[in-house]
N, C-alpha and C. Protein backbone atom coordinates (compact mmCIF):
# COMPACT_ATOMS: atom_id res chain seq x y z
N UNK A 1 0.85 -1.19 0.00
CA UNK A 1 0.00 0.00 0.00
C UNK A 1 0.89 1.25 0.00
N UNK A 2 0.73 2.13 -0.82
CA UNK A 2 1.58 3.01 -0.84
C UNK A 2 1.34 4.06 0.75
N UNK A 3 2.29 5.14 0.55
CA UNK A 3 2.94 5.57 1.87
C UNK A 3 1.83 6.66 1.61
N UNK A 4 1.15 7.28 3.30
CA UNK A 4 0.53 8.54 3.21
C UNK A 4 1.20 8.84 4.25
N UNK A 5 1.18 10.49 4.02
CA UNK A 5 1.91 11.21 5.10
C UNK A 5 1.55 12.22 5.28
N UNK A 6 1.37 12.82 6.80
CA UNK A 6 0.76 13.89 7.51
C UNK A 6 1.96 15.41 7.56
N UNK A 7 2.86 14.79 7.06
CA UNK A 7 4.14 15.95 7.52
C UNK A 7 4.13 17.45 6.55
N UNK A 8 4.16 18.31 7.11
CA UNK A 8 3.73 19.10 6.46
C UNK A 8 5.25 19.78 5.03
N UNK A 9 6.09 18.79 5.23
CA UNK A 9 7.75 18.93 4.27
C UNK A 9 7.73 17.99 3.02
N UNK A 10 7.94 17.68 2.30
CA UNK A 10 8.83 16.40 1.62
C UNK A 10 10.08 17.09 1.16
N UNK A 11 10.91 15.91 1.10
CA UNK A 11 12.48 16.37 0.40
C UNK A 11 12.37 15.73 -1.03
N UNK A 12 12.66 16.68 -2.07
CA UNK A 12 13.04 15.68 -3.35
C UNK A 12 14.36 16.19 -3.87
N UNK A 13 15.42 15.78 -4.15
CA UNK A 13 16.32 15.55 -4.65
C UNK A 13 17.58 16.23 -3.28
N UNK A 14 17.53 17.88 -3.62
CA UNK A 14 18.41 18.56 -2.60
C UNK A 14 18.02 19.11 -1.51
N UNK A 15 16.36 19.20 -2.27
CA UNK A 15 15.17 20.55 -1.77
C UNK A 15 14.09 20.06 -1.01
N UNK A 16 13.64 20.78 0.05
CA UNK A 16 12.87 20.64 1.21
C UNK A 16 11.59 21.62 0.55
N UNK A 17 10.46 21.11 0.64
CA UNK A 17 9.38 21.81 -0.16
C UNK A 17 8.40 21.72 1.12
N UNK A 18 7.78 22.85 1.48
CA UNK A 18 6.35 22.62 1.80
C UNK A 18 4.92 22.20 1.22
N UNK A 19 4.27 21.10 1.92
CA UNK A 19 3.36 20.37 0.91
C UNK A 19 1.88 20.35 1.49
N UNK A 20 1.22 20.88 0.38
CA UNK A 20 -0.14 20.75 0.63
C UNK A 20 -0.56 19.07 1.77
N UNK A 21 -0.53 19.35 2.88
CA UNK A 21 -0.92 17.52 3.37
C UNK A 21 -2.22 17.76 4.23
N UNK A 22 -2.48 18.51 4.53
CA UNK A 22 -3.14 18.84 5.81
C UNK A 22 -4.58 17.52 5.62
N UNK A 23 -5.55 17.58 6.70
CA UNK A 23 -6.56 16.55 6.53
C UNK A 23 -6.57 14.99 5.82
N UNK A 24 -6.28 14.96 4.80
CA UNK A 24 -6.31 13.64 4.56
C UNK A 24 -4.33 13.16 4.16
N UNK A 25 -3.46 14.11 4.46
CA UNK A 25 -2.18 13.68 4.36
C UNK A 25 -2.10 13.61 2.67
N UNK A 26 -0.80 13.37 2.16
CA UNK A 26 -0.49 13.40 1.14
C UNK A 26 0.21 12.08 0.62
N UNK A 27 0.15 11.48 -0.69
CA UNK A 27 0.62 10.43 -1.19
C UNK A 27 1.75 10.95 -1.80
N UNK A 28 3.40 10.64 -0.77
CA UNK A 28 4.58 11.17 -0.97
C UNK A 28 4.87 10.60 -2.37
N UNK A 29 4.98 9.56 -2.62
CA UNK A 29 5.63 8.57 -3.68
C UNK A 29 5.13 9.88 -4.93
N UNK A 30 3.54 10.16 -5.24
CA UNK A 30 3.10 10.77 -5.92
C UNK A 30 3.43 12.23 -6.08
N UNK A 31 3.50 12.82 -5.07
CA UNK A 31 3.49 14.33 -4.66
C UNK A 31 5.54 14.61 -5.28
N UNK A 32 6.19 13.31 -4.92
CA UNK A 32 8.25 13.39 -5.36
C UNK A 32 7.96 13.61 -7.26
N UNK A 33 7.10 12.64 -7.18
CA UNK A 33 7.12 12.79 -9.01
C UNK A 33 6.59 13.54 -9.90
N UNK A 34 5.52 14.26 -8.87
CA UNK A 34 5.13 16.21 -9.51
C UNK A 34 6.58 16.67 -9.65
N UNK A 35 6.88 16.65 -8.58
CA UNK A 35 7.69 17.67 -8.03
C UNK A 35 8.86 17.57 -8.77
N UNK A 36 9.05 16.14 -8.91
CA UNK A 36 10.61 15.82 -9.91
C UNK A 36 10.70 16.22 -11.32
N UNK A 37 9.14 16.41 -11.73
CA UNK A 37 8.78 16.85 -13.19
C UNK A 37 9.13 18.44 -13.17
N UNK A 38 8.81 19.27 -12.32
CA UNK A 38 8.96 20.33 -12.27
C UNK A 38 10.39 20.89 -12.49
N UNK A 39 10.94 20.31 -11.62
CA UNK A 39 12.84 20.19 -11.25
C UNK A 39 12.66 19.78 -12.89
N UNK A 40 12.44 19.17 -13.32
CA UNK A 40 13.21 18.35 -14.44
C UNK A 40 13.15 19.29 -15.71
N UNK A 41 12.06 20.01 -15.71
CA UNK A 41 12.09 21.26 -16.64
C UNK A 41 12.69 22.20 -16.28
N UNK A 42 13.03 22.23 -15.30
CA UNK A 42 13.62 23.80 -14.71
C UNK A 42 14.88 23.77 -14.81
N UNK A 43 15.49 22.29 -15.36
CA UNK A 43 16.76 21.96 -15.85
C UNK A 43 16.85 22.19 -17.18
N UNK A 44 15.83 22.54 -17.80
CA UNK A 44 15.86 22.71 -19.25
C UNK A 44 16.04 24.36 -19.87
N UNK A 45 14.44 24.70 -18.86
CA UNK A 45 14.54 26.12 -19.15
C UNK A 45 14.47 27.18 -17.79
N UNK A 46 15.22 28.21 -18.08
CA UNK A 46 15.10 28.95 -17.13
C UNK A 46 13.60 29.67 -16.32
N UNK A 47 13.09 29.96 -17.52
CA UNK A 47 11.71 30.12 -17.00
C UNK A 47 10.28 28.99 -17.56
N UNK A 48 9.69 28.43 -16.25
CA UNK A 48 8.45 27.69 -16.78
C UNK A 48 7.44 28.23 -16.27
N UNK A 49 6.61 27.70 -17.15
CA UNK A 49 4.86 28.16 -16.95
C UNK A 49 4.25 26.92 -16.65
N UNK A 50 3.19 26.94 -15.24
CA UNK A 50 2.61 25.70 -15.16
C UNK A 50 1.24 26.43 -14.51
N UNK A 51 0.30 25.27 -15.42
CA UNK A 51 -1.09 25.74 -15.54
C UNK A 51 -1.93 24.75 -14.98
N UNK A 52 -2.98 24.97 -13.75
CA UNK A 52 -3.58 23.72 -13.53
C UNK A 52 -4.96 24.24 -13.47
N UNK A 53 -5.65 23.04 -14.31
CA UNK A 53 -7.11 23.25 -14.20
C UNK A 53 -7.77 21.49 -14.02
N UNK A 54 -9.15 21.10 -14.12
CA UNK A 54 -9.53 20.20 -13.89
C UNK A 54 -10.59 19.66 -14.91
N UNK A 55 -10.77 18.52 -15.09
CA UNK A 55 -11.88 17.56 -16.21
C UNK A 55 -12.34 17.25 -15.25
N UNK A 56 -13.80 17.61 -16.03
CA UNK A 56 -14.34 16.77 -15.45
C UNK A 56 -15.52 15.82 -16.53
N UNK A 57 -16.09 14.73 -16.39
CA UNK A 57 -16.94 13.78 -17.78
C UNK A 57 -18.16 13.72 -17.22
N UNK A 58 -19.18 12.87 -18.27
CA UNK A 58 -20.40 12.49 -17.71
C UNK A 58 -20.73 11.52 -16.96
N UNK A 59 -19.73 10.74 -17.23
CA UNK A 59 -19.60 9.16 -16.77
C UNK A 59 -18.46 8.75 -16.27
N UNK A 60 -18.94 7.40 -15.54
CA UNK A 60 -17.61 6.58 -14.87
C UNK A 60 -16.83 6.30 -16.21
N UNK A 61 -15.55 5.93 -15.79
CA UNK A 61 -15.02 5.39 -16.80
C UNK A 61 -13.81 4.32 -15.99
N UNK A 62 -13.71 2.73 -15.86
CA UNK A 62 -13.33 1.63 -15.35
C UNK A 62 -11.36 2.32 -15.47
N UNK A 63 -11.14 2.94 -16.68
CA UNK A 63 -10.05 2.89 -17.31
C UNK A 63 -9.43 4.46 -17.10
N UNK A 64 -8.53 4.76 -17.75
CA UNK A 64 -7.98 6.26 -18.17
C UNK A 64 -7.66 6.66 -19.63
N UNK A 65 -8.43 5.47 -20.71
CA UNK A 65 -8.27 5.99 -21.70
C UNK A 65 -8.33 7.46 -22.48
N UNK A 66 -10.06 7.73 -21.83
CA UNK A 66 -9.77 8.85 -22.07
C UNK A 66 -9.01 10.18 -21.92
N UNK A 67 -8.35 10.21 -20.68
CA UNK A 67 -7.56 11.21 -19.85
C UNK A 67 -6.23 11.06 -21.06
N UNK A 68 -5.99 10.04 -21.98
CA UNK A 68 -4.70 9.76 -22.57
C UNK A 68 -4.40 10.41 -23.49
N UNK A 69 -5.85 10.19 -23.93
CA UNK A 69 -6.15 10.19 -25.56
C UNK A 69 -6.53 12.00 -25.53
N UNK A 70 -6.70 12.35 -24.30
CA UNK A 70 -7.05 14.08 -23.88
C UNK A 70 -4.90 14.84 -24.02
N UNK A 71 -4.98 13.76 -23.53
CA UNK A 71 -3.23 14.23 -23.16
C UNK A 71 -2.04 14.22 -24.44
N UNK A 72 -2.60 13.11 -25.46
CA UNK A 72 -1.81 13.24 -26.56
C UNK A 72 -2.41 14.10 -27.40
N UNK A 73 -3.42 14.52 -27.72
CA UNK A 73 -4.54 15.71 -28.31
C UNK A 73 -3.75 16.41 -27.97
N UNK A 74 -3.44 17.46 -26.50
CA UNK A 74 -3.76 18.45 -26.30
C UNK A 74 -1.52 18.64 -26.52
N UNK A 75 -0.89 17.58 -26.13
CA UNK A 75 0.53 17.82 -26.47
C UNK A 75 0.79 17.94 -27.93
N UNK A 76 0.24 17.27 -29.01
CA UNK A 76 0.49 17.37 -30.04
C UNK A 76 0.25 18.95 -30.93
N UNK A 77 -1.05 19.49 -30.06
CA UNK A 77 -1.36 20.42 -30.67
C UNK A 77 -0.49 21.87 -29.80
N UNK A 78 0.34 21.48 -28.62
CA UNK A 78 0.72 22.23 -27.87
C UNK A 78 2.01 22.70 -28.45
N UNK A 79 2.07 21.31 -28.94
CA UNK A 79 4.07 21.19 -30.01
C UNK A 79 3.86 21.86 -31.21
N UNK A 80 2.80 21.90 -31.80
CA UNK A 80 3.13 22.47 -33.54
C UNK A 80 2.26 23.70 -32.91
N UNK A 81 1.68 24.38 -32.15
CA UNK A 81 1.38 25.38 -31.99
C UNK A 81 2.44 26.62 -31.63
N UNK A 82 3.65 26.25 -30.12
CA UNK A 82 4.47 26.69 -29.70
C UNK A 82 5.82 26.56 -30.12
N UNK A 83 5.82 25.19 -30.91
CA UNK A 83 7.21 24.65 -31.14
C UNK A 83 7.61 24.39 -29.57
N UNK A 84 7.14 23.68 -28.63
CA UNK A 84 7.90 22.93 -27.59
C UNK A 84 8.65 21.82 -27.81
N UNK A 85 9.72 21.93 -27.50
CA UNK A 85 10.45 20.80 -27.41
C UNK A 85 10.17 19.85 -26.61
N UNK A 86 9.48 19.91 -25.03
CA UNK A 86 8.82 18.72 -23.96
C UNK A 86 7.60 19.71 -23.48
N UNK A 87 7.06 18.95 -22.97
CA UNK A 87 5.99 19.27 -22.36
C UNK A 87 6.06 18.55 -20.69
N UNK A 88 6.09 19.26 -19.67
CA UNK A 88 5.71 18.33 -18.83
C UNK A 88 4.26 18.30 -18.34
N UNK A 89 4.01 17.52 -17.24
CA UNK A 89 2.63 17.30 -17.33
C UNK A 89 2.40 16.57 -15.72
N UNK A 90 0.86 16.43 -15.38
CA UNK A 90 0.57 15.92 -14.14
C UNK A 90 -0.66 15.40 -14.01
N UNK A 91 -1.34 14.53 -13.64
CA UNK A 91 -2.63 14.32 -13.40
C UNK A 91 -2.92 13.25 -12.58
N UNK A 92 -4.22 13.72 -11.70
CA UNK A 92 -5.05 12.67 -10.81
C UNK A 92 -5.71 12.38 -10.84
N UNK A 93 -6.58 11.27 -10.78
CA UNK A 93 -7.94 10.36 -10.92
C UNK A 93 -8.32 10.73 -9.17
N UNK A 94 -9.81 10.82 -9.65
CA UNK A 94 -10.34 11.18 -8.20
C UNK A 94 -11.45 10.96 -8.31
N UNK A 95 -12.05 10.09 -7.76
CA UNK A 95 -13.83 10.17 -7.39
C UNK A 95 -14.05 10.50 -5.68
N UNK A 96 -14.53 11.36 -5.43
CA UNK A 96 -15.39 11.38 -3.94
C UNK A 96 -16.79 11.06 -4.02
N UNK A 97 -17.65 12.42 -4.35
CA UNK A 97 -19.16 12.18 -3.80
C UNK A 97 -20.16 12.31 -5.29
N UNK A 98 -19.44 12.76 -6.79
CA UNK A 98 -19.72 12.94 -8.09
C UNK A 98 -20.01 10.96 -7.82
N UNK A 99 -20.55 10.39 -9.08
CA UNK A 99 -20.62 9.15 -9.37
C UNK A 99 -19.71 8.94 -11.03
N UNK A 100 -18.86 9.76 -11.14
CA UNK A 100 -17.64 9.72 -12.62
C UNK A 100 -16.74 10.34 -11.63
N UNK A 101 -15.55 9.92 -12.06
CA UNK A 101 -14.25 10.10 -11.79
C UNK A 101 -14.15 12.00 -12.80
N UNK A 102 -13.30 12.61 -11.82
CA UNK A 102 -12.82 13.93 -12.38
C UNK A 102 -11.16 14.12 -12.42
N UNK A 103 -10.31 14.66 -13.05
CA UNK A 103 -9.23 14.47 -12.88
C UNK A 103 -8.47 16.20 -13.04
N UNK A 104 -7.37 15.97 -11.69
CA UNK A 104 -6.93 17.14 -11.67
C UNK A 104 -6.10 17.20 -12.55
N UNK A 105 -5.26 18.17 -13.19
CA UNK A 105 -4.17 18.43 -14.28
C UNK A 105 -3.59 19.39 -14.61
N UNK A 106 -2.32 19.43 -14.62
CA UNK A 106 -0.51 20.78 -14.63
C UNK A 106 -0.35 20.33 -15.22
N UNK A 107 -0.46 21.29 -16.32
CA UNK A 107 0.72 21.26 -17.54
C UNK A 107 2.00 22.17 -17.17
N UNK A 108 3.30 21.96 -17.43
CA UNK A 108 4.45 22.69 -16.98
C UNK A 108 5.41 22.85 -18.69
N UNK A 109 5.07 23.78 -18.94
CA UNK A 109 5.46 24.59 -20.15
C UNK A 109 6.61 25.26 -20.05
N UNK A 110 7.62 25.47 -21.42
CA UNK A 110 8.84 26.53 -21.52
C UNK A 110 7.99 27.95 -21.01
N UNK A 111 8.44 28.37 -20.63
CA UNK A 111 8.19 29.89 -20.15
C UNK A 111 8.65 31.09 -20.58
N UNK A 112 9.49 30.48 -21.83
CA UNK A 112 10.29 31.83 -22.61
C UNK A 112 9.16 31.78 -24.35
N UNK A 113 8.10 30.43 -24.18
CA UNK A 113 7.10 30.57 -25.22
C UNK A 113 5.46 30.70 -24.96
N UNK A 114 5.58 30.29 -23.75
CA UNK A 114 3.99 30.50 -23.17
C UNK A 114 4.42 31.09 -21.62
N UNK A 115 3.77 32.51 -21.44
CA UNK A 115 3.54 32.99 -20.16
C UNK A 115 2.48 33.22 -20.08
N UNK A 116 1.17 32.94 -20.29
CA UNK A 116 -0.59 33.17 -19.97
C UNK A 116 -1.42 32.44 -20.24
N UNK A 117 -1.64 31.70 -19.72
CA UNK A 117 -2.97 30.46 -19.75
C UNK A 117 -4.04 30.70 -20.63
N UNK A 118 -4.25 31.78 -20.95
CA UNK A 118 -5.36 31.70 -21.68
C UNK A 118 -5.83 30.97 -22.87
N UNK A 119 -4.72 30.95 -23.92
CA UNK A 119 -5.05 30.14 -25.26
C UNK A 119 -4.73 28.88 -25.23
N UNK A 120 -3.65 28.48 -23.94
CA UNK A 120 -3.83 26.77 -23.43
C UNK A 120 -4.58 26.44 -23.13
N UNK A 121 -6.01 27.00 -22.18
CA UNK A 121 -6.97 26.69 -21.38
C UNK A 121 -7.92 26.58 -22.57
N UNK A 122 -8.27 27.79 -23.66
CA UNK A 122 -8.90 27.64 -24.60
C UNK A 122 -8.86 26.39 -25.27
N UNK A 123 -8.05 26.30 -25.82
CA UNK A 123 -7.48 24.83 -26.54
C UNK A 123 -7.75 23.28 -25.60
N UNK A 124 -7.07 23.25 -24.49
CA UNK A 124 -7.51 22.22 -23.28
C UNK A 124 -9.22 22.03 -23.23
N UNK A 125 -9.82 23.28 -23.12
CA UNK A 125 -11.13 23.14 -23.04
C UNK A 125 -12.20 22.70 -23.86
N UNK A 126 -11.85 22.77 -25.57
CA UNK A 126 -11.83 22.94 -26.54
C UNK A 126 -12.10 21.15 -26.92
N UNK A 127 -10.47 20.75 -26.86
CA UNK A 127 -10.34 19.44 -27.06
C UNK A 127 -10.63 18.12 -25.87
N UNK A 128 -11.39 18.73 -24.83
CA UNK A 128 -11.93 18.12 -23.61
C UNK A 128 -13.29 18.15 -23.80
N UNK A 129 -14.17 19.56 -24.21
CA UNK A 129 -15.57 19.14 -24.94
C UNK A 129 -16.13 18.30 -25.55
N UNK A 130 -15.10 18.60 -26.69
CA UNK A 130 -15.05 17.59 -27.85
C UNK A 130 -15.43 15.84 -27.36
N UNK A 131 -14.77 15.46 -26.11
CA UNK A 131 -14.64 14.50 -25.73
C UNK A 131 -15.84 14.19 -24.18
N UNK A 132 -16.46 14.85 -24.65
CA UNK A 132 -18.01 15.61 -24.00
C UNK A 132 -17.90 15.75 -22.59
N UNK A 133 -16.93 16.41 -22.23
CA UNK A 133 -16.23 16.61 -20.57
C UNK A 133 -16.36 18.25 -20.90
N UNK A 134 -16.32 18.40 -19.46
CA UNK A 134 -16.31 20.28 -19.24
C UNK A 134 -15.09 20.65 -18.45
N UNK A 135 -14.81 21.95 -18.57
CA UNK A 135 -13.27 22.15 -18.08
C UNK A 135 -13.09 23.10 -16.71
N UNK A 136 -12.95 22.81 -15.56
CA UNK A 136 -12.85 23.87 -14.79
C UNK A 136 -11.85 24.82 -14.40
N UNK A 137 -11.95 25.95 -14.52
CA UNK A 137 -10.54 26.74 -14.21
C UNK A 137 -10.48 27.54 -12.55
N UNK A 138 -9.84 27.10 -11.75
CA UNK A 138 -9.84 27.40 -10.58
C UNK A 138 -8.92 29.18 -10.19
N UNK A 139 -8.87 29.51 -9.29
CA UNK A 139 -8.80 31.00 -9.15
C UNK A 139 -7.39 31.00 -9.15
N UNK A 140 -6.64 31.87 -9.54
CA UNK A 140 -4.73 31.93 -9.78
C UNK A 140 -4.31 29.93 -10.40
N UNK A 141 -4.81 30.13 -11.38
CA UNK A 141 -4.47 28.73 -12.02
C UNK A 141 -3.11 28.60 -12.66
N UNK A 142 -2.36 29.80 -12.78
CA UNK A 142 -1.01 29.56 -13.35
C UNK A 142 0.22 30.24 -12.49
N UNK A 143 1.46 29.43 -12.88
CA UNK A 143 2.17 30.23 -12.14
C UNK A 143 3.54 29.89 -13.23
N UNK A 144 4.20 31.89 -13.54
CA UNK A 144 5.63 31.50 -14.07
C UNK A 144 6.55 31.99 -13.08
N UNK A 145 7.47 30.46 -13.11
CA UNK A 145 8.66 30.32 -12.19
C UNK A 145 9.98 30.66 -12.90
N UNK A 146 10.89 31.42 -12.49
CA UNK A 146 12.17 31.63 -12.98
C UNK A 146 12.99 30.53 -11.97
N UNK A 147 13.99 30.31 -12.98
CA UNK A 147 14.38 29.27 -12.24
C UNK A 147 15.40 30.01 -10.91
N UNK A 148 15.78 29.54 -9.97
CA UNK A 148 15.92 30.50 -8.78
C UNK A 148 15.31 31.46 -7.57
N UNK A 149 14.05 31.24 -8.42
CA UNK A 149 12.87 32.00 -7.50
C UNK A 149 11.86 31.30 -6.69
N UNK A 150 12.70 30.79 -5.51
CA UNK A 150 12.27 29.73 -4.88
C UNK A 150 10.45 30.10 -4.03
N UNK A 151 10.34 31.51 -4.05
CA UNK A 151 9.50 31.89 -3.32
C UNK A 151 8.30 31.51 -4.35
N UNK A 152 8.13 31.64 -5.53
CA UNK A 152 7.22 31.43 -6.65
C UNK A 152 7.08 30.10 -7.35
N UNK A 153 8.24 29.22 -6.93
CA UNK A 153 8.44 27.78 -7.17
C UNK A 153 7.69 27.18 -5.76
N UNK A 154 7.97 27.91 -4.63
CA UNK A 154 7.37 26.79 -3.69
C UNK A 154 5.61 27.56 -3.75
N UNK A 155 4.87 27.99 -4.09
CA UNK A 155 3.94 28.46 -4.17
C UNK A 155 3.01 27.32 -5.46
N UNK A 156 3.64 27.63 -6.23
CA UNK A 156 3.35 26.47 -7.40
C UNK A 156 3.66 24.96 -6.86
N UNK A 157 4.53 24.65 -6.31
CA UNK A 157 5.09 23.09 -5.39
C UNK A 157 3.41 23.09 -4.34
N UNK A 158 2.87 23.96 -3.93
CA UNK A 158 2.24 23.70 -2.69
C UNK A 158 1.19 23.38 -3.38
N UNK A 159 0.63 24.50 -4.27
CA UNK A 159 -0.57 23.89 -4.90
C UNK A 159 -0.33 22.66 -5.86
N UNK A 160 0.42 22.30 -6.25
CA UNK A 160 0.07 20.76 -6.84
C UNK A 160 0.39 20.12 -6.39
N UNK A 161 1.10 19.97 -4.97
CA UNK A 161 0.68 19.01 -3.93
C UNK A 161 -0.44 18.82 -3.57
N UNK A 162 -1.16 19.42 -4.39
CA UNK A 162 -2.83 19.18 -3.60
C UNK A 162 -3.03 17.85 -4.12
N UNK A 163 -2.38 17.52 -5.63
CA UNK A 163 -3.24 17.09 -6.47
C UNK A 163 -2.89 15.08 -5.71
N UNK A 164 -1.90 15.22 -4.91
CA UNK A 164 -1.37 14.52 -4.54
C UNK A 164 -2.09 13.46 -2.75
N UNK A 165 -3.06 14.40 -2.76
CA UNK A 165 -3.86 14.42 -1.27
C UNK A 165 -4.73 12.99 -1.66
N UNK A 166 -4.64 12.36 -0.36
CA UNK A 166 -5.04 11.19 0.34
C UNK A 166 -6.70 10.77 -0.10
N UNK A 167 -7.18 11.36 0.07
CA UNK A 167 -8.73 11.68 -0.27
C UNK A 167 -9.20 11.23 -2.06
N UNK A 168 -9.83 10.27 -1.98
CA UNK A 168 -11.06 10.45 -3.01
C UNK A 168 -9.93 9.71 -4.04
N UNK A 169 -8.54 9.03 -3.51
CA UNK A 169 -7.87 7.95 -4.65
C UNK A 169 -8.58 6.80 -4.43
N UNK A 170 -8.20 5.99 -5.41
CA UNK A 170 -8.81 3.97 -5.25
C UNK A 170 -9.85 3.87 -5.92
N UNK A 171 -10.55 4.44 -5.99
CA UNK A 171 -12.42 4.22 -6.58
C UNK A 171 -11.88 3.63 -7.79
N UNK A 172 -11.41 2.78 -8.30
CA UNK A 172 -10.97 2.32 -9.69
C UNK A 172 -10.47 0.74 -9.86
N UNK A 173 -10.73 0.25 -11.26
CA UNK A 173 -10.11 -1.29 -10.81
C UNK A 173 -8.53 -1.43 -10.90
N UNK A 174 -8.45 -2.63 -9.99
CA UNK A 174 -6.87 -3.06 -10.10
C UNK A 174 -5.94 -2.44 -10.49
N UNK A 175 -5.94 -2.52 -11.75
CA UNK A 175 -4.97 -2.51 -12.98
C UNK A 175 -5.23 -0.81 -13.43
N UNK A 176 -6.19 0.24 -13.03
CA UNK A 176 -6.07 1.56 -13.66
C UNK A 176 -5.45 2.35 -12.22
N UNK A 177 -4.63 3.59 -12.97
CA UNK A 177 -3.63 4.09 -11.94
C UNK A 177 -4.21 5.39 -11.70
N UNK A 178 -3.90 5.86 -10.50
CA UNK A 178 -4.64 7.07 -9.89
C UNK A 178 -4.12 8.13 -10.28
N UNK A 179 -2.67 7.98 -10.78
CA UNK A 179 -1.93 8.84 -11.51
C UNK A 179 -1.07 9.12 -12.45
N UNK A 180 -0.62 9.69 -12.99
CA UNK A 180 0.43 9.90 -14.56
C UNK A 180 1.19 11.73 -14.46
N UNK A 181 2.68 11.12 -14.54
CA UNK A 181 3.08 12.53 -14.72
C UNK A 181 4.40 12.07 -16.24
N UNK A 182 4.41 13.17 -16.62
CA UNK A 182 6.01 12.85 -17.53
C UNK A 182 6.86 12.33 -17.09
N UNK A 183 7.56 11.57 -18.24
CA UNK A 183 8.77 11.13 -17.40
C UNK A 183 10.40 12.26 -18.00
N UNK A 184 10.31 13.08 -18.27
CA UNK A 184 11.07 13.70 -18.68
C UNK A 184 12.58 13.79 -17.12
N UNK A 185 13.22 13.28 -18.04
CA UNK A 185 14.76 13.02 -17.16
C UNK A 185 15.67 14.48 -17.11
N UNK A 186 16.07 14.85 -15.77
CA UNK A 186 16.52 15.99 -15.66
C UNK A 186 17.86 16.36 -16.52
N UNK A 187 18.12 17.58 -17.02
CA UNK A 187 19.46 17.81 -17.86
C UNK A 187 20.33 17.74 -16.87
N UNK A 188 21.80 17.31 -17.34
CA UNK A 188 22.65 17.01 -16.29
C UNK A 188 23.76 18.52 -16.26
N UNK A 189 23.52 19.12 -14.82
CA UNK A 189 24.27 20.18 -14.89
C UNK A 189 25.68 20.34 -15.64
């Protein structure tokens, strides 16, 4: 069973982050591999943009096909739109008291080609309709981090530690996973 934890720190790599845990604690294993995605772009580019909003569908769905098939849509069109070279990315499967699963989701973008959510969210929302889901955009949904600006990095670290919280995982069979982030491998100083 994976690890939950009440502590209000995690360490990932050098760095001591404060983490959304409070009430239902946080799923560390999950919350290191946001966090390592983040680091892992911030090895790339000096400045990133990371945008989080939420799906939500009409229906259960046993699987995460669709969340995939939302995720290669929305990267493909993210790459010949911006010319990105990676995209990083984040998402959680969550059912509480809805009867369909909703899923939270950070995209973590170059920041020297996208600084404003708006025509990502357009587009995200766009190609999530399509797929007869509605898109929610929550209040300060983006944040650009320079790399070094730990005060605006741990602000962005806290809120998508949320996505990482104890609460409302499992509702799913066996074999489908509560979560998916990039695997993009950090540049080596």
């Amino acid at each position: 069973m994976p690890h939950i934890s009440f502590a209000g720190a995690t360490t990932v790599g050098r760095n001591t982050w404060w983490v959304n845990a409070s009430e239902s604690g946080i799923y560390t294993a999950m919350a290191k591999r946001m966090i390592g995605q983040v680091d892992a772009m911030l090895s790339y580019h000096s400045k990133i943009h990371i945008v989080r909003f939420d799906l939500h569908q009409p229906d259960f769905t046993p699987d995460n096909r669709r969340i995939t098939e939302f995720n290669n849509l929305l990267h493909s069109r993210l790459k010949a739109r911006y010319k990105l070279d990676r995209i990083g990315f984040a998402w959680v499967r969550e059912l509480e008291r809805a009867k369909q699963q909703h899923y939270h989701f950070a995209l973590i973008l170059d920041g020297h080609k996208i600084n404003h959510p708006q025509q990502v969210l357009e587009l995200a929302a766009e190609l999530w309709r399509f797929m007869d889901g509605s898109l929610w955009i929550p209040k300060h949904c983006y944040y650009n981090v320079l790399r070094g600006d730990h005060t605006e990095l741990q602000a962005a670290i806290w809120r998508i530690s949320y996505f990482a919280k104890g609460r409302g995982k499992g509702y799913k069979p066996e074999q489908t996973k509560n979560y998916s982030t990039s695997r993009i491998k950090p540049q080596n100083d």
